[in-house]
PDB file of N, CA and C in Angstrom:
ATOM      1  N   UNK A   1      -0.536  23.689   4.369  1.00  0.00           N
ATOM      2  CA  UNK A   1      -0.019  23.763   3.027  1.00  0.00           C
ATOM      3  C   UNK A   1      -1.187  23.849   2.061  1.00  0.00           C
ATOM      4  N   UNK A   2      -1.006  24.993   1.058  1.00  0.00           N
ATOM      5  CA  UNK A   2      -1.889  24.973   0.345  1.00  0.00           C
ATOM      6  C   UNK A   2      -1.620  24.272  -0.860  1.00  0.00           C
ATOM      7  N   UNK A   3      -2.628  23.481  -1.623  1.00  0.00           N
ATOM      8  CA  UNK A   3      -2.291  23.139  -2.556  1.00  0.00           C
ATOM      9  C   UNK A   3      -3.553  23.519  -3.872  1.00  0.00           C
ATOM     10  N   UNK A   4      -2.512  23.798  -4.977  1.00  0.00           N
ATOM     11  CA  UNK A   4      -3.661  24.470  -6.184  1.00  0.00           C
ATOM     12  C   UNK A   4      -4.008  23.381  -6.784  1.00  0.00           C
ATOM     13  N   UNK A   5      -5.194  23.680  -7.388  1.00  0.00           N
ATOM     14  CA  UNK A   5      -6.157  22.820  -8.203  1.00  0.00           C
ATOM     15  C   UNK A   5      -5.154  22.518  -9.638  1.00  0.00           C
ATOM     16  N   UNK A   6      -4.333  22.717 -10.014  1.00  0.00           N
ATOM     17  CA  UNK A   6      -3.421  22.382 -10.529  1.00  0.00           C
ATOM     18  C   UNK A   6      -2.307  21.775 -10.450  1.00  0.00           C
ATOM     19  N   UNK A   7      -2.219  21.701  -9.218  1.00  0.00           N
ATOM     20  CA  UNK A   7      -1.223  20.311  -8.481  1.00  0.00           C
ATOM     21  C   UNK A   7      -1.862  19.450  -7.992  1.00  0.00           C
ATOM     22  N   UNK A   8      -3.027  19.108  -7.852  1.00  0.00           N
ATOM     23  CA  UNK A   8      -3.891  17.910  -7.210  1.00  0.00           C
ATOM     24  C   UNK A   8      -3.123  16.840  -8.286  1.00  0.00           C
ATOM     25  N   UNK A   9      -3.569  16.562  -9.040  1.00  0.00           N
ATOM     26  CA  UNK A   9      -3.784  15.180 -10.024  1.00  0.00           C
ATOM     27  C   UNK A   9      -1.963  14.451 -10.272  1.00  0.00           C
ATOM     28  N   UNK A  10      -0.933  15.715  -9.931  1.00  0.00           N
ATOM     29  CA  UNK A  10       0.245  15.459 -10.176  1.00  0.00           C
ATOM     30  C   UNK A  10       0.852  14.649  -8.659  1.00  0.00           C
ATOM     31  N   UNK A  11       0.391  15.414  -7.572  1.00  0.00           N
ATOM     32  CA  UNK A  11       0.903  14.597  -6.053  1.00  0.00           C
ATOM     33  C   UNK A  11       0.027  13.780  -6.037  1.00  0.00           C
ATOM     34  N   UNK A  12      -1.570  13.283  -6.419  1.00  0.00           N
ATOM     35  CA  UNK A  12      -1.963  12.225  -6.250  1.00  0.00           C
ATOM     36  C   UNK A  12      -1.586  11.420  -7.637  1.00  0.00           C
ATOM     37  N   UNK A  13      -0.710  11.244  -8.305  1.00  0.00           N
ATOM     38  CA  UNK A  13      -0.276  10.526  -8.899  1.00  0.00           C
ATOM     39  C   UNK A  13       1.360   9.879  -8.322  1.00  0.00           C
ATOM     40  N   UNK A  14       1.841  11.035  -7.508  1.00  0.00           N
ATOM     41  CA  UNK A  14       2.618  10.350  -6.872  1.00  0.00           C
ATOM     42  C   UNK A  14       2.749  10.035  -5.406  1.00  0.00           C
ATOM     43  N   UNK A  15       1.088  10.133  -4.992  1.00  0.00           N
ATOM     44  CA  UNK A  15       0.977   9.669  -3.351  1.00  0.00           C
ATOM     45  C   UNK A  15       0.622   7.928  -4.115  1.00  0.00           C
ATOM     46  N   UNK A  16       0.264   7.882  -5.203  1.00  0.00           N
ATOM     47  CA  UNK A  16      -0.464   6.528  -5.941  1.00  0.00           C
ATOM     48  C   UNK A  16       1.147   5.777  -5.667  1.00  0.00           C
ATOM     49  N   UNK A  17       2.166   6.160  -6.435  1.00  0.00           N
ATOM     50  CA  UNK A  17       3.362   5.549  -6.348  1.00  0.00           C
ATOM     51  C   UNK A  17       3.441   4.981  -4.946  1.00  0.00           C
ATOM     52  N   UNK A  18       3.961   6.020  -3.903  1.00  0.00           N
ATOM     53  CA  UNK A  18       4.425   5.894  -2.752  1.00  0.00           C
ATOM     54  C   UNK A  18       3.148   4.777  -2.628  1.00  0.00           C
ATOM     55  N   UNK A  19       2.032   4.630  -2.118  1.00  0.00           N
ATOM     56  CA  UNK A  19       1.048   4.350  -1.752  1.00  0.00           C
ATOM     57  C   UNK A  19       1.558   2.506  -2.246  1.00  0.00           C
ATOM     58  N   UNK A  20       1.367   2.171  -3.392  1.00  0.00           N
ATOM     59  CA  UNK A  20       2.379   1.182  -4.282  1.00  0.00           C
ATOM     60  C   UNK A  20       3.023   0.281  -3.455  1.00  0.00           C
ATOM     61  N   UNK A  21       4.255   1.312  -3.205  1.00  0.00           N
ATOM     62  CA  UNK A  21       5.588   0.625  -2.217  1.00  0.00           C
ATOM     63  C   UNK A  21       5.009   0.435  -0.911  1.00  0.00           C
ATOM     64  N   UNK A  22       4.479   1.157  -0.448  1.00  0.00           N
ATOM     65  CA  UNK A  22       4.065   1.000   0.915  1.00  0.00           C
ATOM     66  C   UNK A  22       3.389  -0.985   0.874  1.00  0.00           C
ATOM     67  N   UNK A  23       2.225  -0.530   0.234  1.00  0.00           N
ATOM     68  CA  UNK A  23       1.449  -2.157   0.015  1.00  0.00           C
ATOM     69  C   UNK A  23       2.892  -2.980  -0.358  1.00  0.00           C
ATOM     70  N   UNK A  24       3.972  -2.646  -0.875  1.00  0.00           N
ATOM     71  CA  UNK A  24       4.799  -3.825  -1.900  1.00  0.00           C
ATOM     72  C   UNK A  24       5.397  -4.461  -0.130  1.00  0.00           C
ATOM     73  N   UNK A  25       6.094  -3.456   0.109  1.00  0.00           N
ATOM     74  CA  UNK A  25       6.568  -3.432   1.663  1.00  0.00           C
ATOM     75  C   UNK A  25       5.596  -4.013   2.608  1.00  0.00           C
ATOM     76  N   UNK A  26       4.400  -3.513   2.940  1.00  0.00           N
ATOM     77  CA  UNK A  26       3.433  -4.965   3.827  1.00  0.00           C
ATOM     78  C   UNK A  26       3.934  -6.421   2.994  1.00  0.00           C
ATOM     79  N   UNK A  27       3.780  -6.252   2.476  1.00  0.00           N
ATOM     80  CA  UNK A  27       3.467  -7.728   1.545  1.00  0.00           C
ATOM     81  C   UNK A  27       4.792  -8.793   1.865  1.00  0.00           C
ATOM     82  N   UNK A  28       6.149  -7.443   1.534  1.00  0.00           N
ATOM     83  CA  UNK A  28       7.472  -8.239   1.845  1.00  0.00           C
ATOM     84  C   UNK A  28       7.581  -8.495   3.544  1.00  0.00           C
ATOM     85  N   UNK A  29       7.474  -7.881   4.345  1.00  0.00           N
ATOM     86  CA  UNK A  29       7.693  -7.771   5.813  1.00  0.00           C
ATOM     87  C   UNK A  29       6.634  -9.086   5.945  1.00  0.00           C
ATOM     88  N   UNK A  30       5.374  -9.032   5.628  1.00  0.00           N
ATOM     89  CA  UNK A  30       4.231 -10.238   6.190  1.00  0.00           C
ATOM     90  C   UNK A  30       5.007 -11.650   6.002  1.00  0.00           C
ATOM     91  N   UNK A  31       5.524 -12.067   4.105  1.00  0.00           N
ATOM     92  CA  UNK A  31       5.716 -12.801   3.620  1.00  0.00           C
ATOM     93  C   UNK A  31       7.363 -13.242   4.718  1.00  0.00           C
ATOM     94  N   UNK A  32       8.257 -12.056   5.152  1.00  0.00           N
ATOM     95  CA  UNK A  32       9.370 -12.434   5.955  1.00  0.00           C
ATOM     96  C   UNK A  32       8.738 -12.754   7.093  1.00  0.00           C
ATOM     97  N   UNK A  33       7.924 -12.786   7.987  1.00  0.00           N
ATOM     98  CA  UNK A  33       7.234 -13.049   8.918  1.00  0.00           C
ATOM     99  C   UNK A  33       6.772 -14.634   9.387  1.00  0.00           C
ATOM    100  N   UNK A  34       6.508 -14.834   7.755  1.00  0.00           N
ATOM    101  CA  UNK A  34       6.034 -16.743   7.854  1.00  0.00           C
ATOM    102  C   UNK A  34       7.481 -17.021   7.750  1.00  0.00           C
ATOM    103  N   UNK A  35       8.274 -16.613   7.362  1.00  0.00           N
ATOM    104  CA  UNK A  35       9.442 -17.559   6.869  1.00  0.00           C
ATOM    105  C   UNK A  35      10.803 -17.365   8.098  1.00  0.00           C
ATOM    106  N   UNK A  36      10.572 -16.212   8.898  1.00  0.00           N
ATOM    107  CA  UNK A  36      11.175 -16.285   9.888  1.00  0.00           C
ATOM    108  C   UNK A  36      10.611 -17.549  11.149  1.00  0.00           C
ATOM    109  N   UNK A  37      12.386 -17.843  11.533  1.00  0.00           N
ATOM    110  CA  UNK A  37      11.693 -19.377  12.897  1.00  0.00           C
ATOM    111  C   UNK A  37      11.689 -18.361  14.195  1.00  0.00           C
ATOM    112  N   UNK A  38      12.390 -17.171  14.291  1.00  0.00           N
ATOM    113  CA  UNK A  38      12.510 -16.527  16.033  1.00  0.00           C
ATOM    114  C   UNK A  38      10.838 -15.962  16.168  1.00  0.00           C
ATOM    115  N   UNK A  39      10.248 -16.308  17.119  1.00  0.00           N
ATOM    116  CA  UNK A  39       9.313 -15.589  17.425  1.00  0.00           C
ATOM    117  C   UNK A  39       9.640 -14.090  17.733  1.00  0.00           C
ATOM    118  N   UNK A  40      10.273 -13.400  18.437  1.00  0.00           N
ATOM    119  CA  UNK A  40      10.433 -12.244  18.169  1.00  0.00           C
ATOM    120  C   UNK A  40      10.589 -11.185  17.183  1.00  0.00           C
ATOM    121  N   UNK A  41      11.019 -12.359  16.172  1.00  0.00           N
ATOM    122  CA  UNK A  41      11.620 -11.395  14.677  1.00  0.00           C
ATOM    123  C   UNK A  41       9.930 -12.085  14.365  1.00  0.00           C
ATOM    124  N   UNK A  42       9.427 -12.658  14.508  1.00  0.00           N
ATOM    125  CA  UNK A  42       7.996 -12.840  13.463  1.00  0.00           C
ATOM    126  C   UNK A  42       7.298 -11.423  13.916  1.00  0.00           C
ATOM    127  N   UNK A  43       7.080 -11.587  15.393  1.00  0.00           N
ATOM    128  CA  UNK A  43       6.288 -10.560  15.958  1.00  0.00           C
ATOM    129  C   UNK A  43       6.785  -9.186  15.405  1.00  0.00           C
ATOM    130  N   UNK A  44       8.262  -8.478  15.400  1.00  0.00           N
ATOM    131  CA  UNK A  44       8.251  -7.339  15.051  1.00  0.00           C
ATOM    132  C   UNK A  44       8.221  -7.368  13.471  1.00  0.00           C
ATOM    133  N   UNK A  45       8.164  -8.389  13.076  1.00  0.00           N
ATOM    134  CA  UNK A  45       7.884  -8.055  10.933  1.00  0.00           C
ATOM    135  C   UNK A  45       6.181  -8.413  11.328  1.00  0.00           C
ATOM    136  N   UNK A  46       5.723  -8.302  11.969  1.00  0.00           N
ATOM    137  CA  UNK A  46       4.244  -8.583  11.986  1.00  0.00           C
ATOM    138  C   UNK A  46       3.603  -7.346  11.808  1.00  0.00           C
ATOM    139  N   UNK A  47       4.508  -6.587  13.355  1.00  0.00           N
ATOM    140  CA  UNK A  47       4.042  -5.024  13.368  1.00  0.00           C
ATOM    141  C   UNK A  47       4.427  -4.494  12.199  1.00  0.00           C
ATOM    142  N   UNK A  48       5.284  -4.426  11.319  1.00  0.00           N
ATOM    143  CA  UNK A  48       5.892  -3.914  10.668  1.00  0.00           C
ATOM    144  C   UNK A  48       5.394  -4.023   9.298  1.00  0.00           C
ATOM    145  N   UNK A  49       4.608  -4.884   9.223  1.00  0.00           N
ATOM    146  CA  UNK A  49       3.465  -4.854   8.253  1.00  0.00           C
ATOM    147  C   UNK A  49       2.220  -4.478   8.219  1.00  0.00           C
ATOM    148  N   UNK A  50       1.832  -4.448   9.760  1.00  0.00           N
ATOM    149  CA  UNK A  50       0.486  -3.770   9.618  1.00  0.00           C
ATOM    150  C   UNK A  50       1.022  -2.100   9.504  1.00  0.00           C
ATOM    151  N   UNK A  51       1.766  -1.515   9.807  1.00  0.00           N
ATOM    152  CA  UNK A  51       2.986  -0.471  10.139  1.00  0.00           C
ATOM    153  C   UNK A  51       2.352   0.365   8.595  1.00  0.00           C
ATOM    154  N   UNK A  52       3.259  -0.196   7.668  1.00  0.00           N
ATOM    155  CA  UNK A  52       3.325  -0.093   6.073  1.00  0.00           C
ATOM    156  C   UNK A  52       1.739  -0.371   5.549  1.00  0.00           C
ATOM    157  N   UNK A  53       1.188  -1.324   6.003  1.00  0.00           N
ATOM    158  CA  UNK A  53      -0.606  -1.249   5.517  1.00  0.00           C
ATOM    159  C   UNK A  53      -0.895   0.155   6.015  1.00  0.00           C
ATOM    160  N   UNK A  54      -0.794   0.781   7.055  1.00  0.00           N
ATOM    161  CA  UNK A  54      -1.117   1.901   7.947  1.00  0.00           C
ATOM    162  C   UNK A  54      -1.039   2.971   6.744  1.00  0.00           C
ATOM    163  N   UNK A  55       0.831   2.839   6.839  1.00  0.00           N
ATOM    164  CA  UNK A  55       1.099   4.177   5.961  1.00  0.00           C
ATOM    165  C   UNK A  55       0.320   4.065   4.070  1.00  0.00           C
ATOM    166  N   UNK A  56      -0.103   2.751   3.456  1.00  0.00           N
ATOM    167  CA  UNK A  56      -0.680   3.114   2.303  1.00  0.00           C
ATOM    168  C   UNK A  56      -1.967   3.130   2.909  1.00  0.00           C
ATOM    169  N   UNK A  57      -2.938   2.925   3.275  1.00  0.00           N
ATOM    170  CA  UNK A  57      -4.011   3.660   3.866  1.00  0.00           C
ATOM    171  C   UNK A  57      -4.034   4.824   3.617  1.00  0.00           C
ATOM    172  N   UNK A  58      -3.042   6.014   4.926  1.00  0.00           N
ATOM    173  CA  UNK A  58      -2.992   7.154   4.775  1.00  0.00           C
ATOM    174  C   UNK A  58      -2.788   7.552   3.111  1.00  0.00           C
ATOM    175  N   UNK A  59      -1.892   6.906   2.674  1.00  0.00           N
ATOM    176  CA  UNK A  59      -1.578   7.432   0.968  1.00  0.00           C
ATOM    177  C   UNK A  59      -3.123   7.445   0.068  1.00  0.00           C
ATOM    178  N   UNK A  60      -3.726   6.416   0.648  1.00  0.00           N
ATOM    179  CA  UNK A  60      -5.020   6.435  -0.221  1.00  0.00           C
ATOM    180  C   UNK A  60      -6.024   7.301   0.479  1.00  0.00           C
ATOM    181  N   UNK A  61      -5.926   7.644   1.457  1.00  0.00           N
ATOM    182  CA  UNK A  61      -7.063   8.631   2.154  1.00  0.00           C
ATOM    183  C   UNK A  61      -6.846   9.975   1.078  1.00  0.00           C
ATOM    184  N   UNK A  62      -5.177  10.432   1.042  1.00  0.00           N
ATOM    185  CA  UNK A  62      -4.959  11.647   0.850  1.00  0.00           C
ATOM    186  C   UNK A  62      -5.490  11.677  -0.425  1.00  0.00           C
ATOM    187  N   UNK A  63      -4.967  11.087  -1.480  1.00  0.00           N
ATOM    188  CA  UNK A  63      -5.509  10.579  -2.779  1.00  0.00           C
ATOM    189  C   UNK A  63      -6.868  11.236  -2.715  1.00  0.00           C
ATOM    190  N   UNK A  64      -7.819  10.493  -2.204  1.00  0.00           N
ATOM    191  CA  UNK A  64      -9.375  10.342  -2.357  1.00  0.00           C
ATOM    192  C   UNK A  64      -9.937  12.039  -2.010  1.00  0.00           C
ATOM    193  N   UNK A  65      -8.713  12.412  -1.735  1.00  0.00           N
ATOM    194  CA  UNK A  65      -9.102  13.989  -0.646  1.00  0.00           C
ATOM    195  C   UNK A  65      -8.716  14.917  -1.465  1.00  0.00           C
ATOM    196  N   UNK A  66      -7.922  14.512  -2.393  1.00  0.00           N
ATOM    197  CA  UNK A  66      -6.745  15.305  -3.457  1.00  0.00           C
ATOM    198  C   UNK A  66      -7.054  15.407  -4.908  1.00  0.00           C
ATOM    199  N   UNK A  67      -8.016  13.647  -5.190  1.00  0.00           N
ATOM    200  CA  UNK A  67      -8.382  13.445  -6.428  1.00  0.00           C
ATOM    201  C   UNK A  67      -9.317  12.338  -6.653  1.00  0.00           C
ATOM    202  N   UNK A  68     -10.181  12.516  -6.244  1.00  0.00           N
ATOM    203  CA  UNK A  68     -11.156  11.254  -6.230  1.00  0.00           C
ATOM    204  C   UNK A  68     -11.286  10.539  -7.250  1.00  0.00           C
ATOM    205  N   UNK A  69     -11.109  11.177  -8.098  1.00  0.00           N
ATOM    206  CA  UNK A  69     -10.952  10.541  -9.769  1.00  0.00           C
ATOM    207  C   UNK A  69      -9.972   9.291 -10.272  1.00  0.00           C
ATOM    208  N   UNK A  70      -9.097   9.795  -9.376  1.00  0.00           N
ATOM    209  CA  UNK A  70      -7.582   9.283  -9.674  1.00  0.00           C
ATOM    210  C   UNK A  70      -7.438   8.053  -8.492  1.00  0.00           C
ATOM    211  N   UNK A  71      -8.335   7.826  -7.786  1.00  0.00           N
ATOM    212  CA  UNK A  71      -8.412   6.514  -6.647  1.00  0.00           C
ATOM    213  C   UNK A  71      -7.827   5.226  -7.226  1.00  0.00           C
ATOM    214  N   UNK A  72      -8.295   4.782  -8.360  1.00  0.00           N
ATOM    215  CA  UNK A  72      -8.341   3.710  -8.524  1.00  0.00           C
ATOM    216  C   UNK A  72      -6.934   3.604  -9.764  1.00  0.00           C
ATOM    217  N   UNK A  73      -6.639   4.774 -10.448  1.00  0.00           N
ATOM    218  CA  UNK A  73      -5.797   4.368 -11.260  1.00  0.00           C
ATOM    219  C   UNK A  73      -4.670   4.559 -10.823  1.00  0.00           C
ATOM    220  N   UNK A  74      -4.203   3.237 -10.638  1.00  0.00           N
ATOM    221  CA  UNK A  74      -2.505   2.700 -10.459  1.00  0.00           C
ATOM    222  C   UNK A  74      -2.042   1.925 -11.699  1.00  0.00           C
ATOM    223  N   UNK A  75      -0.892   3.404 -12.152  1.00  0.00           N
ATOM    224  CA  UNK A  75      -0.368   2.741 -13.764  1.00  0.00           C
ATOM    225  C   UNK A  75       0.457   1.227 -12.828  1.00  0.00           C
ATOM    226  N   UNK A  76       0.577   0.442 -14.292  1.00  0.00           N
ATOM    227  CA  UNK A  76       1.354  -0.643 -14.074  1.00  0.00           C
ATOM    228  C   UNK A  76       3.094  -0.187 -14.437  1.00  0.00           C
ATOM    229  N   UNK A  77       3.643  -0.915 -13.376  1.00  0.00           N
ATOM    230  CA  UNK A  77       4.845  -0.066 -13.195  1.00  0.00           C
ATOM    231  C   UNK A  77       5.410  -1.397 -13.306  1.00  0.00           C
ATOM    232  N   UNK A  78       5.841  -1.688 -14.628  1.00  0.00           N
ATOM    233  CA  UNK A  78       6.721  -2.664 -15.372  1.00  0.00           C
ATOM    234  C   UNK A  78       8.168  -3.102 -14.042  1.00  0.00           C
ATOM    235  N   UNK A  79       8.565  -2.243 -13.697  1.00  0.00           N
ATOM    236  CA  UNK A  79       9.955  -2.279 -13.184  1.00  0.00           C
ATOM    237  C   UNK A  79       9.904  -2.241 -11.329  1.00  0.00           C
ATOM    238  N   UNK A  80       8.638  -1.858 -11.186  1.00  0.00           N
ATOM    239  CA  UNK A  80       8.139  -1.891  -9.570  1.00  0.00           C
ATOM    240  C   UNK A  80       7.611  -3.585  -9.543  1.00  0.00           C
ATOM    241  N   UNK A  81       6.540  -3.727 -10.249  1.00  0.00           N
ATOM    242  CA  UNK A  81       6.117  -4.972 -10.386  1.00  0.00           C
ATOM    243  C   UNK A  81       7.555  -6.129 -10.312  1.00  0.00           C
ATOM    244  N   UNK A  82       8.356  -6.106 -11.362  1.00  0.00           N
ATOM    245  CA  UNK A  82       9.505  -7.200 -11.154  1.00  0.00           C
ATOM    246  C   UNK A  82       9.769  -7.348  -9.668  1.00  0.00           C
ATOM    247  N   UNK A  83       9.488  -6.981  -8.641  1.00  0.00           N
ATOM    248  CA  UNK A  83       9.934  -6.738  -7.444  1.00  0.00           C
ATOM    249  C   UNK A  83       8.991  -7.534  -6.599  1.00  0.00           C
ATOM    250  N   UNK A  84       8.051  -7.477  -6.939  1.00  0.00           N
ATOM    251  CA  UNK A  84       6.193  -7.873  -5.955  1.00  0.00           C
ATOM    252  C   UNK A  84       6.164  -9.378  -5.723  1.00  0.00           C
ATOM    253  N   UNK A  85       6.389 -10.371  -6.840  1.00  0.00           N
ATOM    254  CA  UNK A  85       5.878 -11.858  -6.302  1.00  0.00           C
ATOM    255  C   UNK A  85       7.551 -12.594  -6.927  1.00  0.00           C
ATOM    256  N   UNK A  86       8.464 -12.497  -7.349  1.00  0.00           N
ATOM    257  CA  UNK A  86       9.345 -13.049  -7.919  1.00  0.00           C
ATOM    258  C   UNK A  86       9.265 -14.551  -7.784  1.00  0.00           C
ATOM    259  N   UNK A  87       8.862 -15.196  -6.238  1.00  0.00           N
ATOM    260  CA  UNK A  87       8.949 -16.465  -5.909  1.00  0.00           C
ATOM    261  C   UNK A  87       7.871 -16.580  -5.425  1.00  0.00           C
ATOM    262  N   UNK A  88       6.325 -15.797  -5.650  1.00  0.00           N
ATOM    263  CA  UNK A  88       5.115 -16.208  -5.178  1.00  0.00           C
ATOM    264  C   UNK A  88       5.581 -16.879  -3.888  1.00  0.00           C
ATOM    265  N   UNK A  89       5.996 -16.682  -2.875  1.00  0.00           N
ATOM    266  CA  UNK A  89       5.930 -17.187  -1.596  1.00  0.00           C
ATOM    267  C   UNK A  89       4.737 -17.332  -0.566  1.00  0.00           C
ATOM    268  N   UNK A  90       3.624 -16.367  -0.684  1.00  0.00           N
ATOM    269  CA  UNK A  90       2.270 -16.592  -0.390  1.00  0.00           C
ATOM    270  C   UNK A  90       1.188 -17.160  -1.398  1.00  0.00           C
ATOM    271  N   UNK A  91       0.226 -17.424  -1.052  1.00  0.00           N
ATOM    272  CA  UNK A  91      -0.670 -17.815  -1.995  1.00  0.00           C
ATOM    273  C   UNK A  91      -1.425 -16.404  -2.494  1.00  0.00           C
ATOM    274  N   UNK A  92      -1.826 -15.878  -1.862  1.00  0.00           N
ATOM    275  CA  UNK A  92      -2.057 -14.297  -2.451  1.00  0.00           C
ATOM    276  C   UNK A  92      -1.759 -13.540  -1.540  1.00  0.00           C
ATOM    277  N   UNK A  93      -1.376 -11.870  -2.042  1.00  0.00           N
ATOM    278  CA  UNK A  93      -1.398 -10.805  -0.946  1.00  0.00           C
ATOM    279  C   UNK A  93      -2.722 -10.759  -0.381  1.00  0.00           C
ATOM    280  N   UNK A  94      -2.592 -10.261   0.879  1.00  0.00           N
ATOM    281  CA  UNK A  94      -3.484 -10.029   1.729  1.00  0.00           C
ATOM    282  C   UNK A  94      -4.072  -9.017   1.659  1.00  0.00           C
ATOM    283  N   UNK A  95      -3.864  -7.882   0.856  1.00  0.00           N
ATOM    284  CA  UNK A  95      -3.556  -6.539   0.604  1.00  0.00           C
ATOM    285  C   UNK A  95      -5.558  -6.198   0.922  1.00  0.00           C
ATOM    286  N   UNK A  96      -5.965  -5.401   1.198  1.00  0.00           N
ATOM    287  CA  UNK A  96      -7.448  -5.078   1.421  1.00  0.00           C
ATOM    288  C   UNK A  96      -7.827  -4.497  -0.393  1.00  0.00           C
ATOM    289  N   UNK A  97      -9.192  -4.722  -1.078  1.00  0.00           N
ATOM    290  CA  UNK A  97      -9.452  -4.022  -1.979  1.00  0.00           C
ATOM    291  C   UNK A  97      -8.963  -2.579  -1.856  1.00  0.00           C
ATOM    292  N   UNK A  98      -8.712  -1.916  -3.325  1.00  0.00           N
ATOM    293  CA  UNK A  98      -8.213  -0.836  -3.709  1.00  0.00           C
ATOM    294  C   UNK A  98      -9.154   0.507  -3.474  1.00  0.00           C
ATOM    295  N   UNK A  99     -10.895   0.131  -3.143  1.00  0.00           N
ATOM    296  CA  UNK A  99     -11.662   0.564  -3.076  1.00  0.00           C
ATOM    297  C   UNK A  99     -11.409   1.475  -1.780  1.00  0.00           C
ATOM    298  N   UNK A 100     -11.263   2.645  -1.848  1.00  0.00           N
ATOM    299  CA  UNK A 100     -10.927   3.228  -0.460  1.00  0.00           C
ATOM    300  C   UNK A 100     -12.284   3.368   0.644  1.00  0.00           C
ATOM    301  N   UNK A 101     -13.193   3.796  -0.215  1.00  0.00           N
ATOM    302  CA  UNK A 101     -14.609   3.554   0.436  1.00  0.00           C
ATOM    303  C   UNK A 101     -15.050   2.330   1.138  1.00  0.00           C
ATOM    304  N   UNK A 102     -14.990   1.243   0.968  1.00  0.00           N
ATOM    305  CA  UNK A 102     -14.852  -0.027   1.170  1.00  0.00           C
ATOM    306  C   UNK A 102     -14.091  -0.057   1.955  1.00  0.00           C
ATOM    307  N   UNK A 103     -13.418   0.262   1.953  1.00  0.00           N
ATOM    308  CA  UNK A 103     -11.845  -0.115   3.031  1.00  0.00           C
ATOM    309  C   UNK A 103     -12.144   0.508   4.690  1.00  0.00           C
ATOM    310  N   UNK A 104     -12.757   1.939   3.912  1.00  0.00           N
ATOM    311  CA  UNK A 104     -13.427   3.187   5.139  1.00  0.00           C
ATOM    312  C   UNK A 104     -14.029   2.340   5.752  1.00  0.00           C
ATOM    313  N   UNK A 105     -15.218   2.037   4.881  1.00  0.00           N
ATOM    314  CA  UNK A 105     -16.856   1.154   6.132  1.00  0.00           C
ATOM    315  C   UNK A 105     -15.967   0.267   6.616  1.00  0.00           C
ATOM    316  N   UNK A 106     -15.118  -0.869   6.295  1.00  0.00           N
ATOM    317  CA  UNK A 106     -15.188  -2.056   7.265  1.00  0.00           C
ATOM    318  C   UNK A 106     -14.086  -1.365   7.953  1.00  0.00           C
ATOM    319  N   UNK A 107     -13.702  -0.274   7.917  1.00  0.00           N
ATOM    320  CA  UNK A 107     -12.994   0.210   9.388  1.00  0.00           C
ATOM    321  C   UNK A 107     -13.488   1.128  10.345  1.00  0.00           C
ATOM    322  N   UNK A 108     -14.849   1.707  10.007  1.00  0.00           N
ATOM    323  CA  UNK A 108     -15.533   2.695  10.784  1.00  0.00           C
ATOM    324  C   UNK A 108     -16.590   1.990  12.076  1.00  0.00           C
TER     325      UNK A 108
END
């Protein structure tokens, strides 16, 4: 797929979204993980969070490949956010810095 230098900044603004949910989704699956008692259901919301870390990864690779510029800016999404900590159930996300470079080295 080709894509024009005139659609870069518009799909990496909405691989940024997707990218978003993906992290919101680790965060919910991890946080159901402590709070589940079956060991089996911990183990598959376990996978299922590194799963969703996986897929915003990929969202931020494409980003960095699409618009390097645009890496770091994630508008604040008033109405996504209501969704993220409602009952702070962890002490913080686990989420890796936003820095995709950073993220690269300690995985290479």
């Amino acid at each position: 797929m080709l894509v024009g230098p005139d659609e870069k900044v518009p799909i990496a603004r909405l691989l940024t979204f997707l990218e978003h949910g993906e992290r919101m989704a680790h965060d919910c699956a991890q946080a159901q993980a402590v709070l589940t008692p079956d060991t089996q259901s911990r183990r598959f919301l376990v996978s299922q969070a590194r799963q969703e870390a996986a897929h915003a990864f990929v969202f931020q690779g494409a980003i960095a490949w699409l618009a390097p510029k645009h890496l770091g800016d994630a508008p604040f999404l008033p109405a996504l956010e209501a969704y993220r900590w409602p009952a702070r159930t962890c002490s913080k996300p686990s989420w890796p810095s936003r820095s995709f470079s950073k993220d690269w080295e300690k995985r290479s």
